[in-house]
C-alpha atoms as a PDB file:
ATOM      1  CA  UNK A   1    -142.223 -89.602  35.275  1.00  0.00           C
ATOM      2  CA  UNK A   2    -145.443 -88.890  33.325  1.00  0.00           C
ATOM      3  CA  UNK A   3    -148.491 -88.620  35.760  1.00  0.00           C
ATOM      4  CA  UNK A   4    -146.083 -89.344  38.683  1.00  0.00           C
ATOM      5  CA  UNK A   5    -145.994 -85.882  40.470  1.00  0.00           C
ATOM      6  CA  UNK A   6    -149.623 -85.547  42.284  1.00  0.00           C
ATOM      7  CA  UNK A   7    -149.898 -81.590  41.270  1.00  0.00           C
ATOM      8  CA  UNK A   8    -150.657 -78.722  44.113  1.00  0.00           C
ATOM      9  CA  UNK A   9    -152.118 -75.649  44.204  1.00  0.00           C
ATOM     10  CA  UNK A  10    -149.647 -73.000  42.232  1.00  0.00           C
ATOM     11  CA  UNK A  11    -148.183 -75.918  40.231  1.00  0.00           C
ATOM     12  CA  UNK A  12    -148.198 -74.772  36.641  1.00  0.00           C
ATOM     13  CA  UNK A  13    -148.398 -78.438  34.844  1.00  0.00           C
ATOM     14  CA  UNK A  14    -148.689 -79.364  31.038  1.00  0.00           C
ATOM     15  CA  UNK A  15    -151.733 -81.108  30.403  1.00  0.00           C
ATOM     16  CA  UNK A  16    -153.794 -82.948  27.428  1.00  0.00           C
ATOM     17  CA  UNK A  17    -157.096 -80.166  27.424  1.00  0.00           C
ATOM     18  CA  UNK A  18    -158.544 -82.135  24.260  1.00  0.00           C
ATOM     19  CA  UNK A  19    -161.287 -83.244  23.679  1.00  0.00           C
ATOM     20  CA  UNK A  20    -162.581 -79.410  23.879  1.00  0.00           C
ATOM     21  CA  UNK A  21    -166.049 -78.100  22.780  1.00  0.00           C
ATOM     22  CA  UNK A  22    -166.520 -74.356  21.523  1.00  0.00           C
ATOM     23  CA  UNK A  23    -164.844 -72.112  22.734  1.00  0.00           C
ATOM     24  CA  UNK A  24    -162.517 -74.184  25.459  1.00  0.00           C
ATOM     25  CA  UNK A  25    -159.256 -74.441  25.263  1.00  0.00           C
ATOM     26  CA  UNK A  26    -157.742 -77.872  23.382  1.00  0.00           C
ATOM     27  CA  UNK A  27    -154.435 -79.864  22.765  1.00  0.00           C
ATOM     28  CA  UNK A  28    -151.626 -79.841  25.054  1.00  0.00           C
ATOM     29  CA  UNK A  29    -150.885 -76.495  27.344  1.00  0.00           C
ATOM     30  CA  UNK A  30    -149.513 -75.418  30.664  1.00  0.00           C
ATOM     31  CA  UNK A  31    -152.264 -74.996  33.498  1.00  0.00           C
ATOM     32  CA  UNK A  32    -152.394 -73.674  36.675  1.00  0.00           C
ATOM     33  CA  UNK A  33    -153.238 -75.681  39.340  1.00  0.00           C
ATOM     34  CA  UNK A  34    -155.821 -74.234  42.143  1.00  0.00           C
ATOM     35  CA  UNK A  35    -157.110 -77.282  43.916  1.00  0.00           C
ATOM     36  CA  UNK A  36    -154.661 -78.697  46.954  1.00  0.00           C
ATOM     37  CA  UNK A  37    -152.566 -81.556  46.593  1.00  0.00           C
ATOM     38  CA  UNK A  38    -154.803 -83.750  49.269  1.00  0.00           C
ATOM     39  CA  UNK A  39    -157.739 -83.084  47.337  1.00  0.00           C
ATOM     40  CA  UNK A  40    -155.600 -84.043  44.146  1.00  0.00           C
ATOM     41  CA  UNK A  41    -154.057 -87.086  45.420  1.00  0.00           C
ATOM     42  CA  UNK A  42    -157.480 -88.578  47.404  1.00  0.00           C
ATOM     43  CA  UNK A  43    -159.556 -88.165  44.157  1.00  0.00           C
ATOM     44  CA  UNK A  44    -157.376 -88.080  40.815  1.00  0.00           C
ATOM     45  CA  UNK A  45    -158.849 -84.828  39.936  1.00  0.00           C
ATOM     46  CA  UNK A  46    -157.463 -81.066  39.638  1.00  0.00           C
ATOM     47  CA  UNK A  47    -159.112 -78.112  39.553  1.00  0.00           C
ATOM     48  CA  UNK A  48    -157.190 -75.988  36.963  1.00  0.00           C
ATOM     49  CA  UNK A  49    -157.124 -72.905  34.641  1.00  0.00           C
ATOM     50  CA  UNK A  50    -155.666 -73.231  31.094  1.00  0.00           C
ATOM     51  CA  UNK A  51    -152.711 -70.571  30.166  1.00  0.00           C
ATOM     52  CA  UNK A  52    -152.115 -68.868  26.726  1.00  0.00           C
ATOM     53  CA  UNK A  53    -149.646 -67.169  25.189  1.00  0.00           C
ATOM     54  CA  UNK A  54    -151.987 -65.361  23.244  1.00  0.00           C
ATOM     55  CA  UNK A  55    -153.086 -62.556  25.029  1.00  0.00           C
ATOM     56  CA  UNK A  56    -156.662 -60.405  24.410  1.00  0.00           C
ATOM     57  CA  UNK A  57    -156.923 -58.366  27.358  1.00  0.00           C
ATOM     58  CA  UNK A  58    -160.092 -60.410  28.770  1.00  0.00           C
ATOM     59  CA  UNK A  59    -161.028 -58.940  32.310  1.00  0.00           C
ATOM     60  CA  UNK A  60    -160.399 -62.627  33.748  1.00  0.00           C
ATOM     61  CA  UNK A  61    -156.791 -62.401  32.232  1.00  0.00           C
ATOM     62  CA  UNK A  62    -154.154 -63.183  35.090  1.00  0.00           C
ATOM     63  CA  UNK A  63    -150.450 -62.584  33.397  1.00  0.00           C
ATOM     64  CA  UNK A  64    -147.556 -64.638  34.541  1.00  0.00           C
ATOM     65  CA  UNK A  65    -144.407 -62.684  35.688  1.00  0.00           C
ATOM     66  CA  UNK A  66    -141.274 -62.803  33.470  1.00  0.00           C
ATOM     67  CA  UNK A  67    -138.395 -65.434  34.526  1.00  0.00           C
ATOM     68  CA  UNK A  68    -140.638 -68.388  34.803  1.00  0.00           C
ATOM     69  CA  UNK A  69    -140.960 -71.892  32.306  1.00  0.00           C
ATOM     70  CA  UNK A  70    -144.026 -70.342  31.070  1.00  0.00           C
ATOM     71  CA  UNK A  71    -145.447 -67.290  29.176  1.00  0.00           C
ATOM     72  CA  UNK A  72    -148.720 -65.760  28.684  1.00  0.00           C
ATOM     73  CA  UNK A  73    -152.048 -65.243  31.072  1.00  0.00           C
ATOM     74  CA  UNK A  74    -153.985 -67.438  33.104  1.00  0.00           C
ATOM     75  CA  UNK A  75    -157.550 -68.309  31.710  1.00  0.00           C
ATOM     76  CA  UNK A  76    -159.177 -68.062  35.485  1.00  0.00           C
ATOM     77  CA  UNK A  77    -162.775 -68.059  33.950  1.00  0.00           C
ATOM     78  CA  UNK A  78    -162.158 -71.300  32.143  1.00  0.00           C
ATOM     79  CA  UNK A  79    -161.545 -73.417  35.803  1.00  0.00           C
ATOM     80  CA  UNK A  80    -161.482 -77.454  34.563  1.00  0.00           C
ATOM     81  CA  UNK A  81    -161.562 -80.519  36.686  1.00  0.00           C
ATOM     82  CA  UNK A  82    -159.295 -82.997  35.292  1.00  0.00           C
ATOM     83  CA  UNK A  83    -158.153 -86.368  35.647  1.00  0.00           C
ATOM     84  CA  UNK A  84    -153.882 -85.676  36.404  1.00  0.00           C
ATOM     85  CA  UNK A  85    -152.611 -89.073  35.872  1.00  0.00           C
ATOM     86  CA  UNK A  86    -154.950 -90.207  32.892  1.00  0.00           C
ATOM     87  CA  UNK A  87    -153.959 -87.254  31.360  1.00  0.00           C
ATOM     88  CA  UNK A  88    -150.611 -87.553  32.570  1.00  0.00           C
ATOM     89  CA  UNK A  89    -149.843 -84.007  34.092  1.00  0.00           C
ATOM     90  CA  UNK A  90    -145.595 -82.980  33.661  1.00  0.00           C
ATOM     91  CA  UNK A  91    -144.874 -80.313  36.595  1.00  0.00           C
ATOM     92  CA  UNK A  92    -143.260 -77.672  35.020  1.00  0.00           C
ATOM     93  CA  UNK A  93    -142.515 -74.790  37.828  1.00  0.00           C
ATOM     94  CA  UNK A  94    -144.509 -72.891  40.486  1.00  0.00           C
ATOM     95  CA  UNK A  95    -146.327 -69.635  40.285  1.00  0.00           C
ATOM     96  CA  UNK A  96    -145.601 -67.056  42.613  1.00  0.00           C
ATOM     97  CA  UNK A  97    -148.317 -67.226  45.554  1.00  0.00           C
ATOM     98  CA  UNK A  98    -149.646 -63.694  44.191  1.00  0.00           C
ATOM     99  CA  UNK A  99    -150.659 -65.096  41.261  1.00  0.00           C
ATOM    100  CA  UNK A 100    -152.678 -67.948  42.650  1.00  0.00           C
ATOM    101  CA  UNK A 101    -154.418 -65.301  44.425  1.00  0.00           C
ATOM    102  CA  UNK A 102    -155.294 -62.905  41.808  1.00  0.00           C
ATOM    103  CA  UNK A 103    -156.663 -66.361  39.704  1.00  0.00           C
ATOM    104  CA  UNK A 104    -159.010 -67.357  42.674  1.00  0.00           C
ATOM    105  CA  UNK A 105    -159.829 -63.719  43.633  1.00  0.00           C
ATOM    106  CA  UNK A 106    -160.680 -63.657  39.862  1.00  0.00           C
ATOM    107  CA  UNK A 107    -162.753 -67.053  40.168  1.00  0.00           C
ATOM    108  CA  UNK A 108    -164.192 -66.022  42.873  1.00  0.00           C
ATOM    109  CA  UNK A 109    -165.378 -62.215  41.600  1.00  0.00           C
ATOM    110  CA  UNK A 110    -166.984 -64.938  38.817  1.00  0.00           C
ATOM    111  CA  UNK A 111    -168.754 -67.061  40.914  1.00  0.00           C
ATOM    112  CA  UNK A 112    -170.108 -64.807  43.231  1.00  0.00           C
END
C-alpha cells in the first residue's frame, strides 16, 4: 500500500521530510496535505505542512483537535512540495475542514 493512495487536500499522511536543511523539519512525520488530489495525481507532487508534537506557541501554529490519529500543531509556515509516491506517503486520517482552513488562511496571512 505504500505510495498507493494519491493524497487530497485535508489528508494528514506520514511522509519521509529528510533530507532537511536548518531549521526544516526532518525524518519521518505526519503532514497535512493542502494541494487537491488532481493536482496531486497529474504531477506526483503535494503541497504540504509538516506537524509536531512539540508545541512552541509560534503565531503560524494550527493545533489538531483531540480524537484524531495524530497529535500536535500544524507547521503552516513551513508549506513543502513533495514527491508522494517516491517518498511513499501512508494516509493516516482526515482533518476536519476547519482546520484546512485556518492552515491556508494562515499561509495565506504569510504570503500576502
Amino acid at each position: 500500500m505504500q505510495g498507493s493512495h494519491c493524497p487530497d487536500r485535508g489528508d494528514i499522511v506520514w511522509i519521509d521530510f529528510s533530507p532537511q536543511a536548518g531549521h526544516e523539519q526532518a525524518g519521518a512525520r505526519p503532514a497535512l496535505t493542502l494541494s487537491p488530489e488532481g493536482y496531486n495525481r497529474k504531477l506526483g507532487l503535494m503541497i504540504c505542512c509538516p506537524i509536531t508534537s512539540q508545541a512552541k506557541g509560534y503565531p503560524f501554529e494550527v493545533t489538531l483537535p483531540e480524537g484524531l490519529k495524530v497529535r500536535g500543531v500544524v507547521l503552516s509556515d513551513q508549506a513543502r512540495s513533495m514527491d508522494w509516491h517516491a517518498r511513499r506517503a501512508q494516509f493516516c486520517c482526515k482533518a476536519p475542514l476547519q482546520v484546512v482552513s485556518e492552515v491556508l488562511a494562515k499561509l495565506n496571512t504569510l504570503l500576502n
